[in-house]
C-alpha atoms as a PDB file:
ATOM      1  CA  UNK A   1     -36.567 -25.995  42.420  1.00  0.00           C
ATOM      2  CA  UNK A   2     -34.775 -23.856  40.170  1.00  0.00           C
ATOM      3  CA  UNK A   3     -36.880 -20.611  40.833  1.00  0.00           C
ATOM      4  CA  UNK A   4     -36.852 -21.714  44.722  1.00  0.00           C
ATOM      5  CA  UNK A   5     -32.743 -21.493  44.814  1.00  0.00           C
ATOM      6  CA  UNK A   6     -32.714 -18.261  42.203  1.00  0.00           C
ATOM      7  CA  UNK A   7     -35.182 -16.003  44.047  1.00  0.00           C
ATOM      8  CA  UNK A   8     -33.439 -17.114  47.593  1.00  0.00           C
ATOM      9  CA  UNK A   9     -29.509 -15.919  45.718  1.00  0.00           C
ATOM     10  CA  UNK A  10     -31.589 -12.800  45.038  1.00  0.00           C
ATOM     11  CA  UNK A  11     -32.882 -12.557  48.594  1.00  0.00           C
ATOM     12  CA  UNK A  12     -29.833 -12.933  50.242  1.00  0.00           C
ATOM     13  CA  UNK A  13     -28.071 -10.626  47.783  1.00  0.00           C
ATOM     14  CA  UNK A  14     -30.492  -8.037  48.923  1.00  0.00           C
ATOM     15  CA  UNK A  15     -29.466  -8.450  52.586  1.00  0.00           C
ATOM     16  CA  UNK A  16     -25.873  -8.541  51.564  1.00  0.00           C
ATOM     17  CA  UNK A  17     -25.270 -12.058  52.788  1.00  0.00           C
ATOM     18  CA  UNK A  18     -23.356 -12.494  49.168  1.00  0.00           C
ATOM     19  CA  UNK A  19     -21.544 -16.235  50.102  1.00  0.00           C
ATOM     20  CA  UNK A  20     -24.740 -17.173  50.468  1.00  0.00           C
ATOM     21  CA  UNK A  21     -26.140 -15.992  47.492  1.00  0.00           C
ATOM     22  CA  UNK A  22     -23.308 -17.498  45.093  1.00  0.00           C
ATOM     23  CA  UNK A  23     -24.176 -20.717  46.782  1.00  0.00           C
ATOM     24  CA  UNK A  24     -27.704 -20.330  45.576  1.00  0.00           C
ATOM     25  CA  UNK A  25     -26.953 -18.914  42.208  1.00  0.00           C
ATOM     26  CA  UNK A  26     -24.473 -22.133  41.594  1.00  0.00           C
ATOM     27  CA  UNK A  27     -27.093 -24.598  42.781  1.00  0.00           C
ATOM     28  CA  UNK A  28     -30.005 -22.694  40.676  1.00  0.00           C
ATOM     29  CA  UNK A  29     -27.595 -23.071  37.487  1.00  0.00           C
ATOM     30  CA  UNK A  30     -26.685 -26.931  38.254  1.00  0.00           C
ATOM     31  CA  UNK A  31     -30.501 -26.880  37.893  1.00  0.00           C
ATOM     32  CA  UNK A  32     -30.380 -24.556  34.556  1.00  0.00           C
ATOM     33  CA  UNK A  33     -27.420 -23.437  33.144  1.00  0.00           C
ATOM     34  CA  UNK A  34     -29.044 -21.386  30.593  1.00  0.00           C
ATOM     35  CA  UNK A  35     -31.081 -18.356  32.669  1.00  0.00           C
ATOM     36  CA  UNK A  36     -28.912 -15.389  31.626  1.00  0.00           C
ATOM     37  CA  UNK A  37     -30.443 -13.761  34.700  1.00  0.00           C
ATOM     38  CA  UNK A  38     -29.061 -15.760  37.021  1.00  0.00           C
ATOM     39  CA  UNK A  39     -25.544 -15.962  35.420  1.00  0.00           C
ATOM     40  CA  UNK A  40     -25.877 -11.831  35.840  1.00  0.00           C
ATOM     41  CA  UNK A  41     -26.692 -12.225  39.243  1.00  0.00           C
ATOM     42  CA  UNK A  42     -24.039 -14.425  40.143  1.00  0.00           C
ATOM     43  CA  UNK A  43     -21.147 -11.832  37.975  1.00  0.00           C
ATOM     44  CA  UNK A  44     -22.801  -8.868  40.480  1.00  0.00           C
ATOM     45  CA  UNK A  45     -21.646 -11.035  43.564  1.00  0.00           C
ATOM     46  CA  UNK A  46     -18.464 -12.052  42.161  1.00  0.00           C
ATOM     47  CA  UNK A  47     -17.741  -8.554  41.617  1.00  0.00           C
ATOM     48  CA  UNK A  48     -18.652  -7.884  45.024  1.00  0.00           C
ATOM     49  CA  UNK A  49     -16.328 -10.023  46.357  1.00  0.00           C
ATOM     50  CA  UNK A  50     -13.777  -8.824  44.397  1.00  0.00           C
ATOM     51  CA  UNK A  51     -13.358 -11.947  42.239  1.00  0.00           C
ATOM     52  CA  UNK A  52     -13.229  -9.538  39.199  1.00  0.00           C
ATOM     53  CA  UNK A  53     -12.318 -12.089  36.157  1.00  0.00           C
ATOM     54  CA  UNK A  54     -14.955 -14.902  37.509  1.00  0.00           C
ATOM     55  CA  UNK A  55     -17.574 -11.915  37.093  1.00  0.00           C
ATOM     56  CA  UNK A  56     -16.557 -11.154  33.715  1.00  0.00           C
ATOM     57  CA  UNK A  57     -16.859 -14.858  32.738  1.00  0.00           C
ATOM     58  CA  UNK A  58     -20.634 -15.045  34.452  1.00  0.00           C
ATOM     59  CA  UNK A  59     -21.223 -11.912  32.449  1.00  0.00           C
ATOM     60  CA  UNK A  60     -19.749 -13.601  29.436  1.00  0.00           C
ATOM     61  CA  UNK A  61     -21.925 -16.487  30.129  1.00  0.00           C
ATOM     62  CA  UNK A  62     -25.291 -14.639  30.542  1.00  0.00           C
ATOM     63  CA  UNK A  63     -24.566 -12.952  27.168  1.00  0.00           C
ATOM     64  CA  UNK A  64     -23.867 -15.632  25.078  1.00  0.00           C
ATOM     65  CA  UNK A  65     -27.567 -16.852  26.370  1.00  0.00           C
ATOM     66  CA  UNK A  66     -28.906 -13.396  25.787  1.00  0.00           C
ATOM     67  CA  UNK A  67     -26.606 -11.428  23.399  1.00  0.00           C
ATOM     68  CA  UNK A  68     -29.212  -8.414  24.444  1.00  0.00           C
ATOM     69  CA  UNK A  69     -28.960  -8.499  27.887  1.00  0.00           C
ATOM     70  CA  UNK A  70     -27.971  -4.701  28.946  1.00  0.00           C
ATOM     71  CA  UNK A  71     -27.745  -5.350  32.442  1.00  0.00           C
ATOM     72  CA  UNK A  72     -25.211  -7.690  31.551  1.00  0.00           C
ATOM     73  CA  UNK A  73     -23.291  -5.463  29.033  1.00  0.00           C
ATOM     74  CA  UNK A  74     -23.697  -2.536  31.711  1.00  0.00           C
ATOM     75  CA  UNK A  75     -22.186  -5.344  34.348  1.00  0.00           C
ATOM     76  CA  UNK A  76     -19.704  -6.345  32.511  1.00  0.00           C
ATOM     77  CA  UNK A  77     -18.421  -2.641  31.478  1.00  0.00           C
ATOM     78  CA  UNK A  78     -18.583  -1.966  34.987  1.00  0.00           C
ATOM     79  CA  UNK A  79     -15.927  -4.579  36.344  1.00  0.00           C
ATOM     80  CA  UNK A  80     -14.076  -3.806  32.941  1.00  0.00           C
ATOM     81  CA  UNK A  81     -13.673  -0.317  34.647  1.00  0.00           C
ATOM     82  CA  UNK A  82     -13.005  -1.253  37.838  1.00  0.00           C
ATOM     83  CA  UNK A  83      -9.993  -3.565  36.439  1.00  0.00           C
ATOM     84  CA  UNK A  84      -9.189  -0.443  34.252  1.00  0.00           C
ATOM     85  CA  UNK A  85      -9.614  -1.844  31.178  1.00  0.00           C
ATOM     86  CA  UNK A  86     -11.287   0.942  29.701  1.00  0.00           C
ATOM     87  CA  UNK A  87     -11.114   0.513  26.224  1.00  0.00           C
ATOM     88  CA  UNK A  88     -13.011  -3.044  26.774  1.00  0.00           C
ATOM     89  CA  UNK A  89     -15.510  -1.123  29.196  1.00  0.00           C
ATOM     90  CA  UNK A  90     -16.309   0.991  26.175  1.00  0.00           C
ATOM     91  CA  UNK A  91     -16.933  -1.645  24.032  1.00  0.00           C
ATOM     92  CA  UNK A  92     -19.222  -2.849  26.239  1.00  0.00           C
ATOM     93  CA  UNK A  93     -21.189  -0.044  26.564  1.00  0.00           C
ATOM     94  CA  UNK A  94     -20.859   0.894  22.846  1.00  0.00           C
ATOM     95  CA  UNK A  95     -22.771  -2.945  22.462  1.00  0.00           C
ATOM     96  CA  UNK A  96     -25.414  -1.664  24.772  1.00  0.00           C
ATOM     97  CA  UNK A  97     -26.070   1.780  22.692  1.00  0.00           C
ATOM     98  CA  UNK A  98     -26.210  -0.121  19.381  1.00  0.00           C
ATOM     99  CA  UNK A  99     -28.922  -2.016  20.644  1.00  0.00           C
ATOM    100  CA  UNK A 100     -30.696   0.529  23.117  1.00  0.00           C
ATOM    101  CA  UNK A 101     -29.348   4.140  21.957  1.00  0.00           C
ATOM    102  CA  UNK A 102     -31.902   5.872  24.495  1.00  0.00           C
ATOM    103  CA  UNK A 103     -30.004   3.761  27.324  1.00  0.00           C
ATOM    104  CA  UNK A 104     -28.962   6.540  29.520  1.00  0.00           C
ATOM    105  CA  UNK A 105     -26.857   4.497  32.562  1.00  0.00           C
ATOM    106  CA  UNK A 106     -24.608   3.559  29.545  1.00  0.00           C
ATOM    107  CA  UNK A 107     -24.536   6.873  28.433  1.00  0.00           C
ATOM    108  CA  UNK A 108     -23.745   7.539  31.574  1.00  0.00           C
ATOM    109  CA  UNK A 109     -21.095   4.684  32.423  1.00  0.00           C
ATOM    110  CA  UNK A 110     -19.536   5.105  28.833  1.00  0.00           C
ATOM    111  CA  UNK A 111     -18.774   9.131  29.333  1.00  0.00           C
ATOM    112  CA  UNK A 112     -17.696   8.433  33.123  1.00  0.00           C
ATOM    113  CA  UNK A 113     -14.888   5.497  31.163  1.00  0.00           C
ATOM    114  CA  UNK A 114     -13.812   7.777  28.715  1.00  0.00           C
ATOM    115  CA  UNK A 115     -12.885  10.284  31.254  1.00  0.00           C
ATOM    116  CA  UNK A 116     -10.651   8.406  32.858  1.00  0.00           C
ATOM    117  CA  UNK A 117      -8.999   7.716  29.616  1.00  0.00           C
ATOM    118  CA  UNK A 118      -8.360  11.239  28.911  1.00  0.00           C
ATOM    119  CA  UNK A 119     -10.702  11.638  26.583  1.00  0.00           C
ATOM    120  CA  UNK A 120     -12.745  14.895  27.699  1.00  0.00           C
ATOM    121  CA  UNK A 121     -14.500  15.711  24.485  1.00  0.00           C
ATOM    122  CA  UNK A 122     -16.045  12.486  23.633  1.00  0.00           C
ATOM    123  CA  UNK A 123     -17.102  12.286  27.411  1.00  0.00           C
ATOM    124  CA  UNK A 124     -18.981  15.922  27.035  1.00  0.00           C
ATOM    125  CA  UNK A 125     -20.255  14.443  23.808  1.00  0.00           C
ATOM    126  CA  UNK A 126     -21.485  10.900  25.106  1.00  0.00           C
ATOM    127  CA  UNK A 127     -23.130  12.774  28.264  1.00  0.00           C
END
């Protein structure tokens, strides 16, 4: 039941029915609270919906199941940014790079971050 209710959340995140998905997501982790997958999936449609904090906590949730989850850390720097808290986005993707230095979307996502803080050498360098 639980992969029944996760893979339909993914479905209908693909067709952008996101209300839908988050109701699948929840039921899927009533079922299993532990899959960091699914606690990712559920941050991306938070974000979507602009409910910015609950995204950070799913992303918070998925790592502490998966401390080496990038697409989590990426995630979670992501809404970081969009809530411009920059120095916290870094961090982020700083966690991803220690663990996957050849990672280039945080390459990417870190130098894009520390542009907006001002900091143009250390984005030329992260890039």
């Amino acid at each position: 039941m639980f992969r029944l209710c996760n893979n339909q959340g993914f479905s209908y995140q693909k067709i952008g029915e996101d209300l839908k998905a988050l109701e699948c997501y929840n039921e899927a982790l009533e079922i299993n609270p532990k899959d960091a997958d699914t606690w990712n999936n559920k941050g991306i449609i938070l974000a979507e919906l602009g409910r910015h904090q609950k995204a950070i906590d799913s992303f918070v949730k998925s790592l502490e199941i998966d401390s080496k989850n990038s697409k989590a850390w990426n995630n979670k720097g992501r809404v970081l940014n969009e809530c411009r808290k920059y120095k916290e986005a870094i961090e982020a993707y700083d966690k991803i790079l220690e663990l996957y230095p050849r990672n280039s979307k945080a390459w990417y996502n870190k130098g894009v971050t520390l542009g907006k803080l001002g900091k143009l050498q250390e984005e030329i360098k992260s890039l």
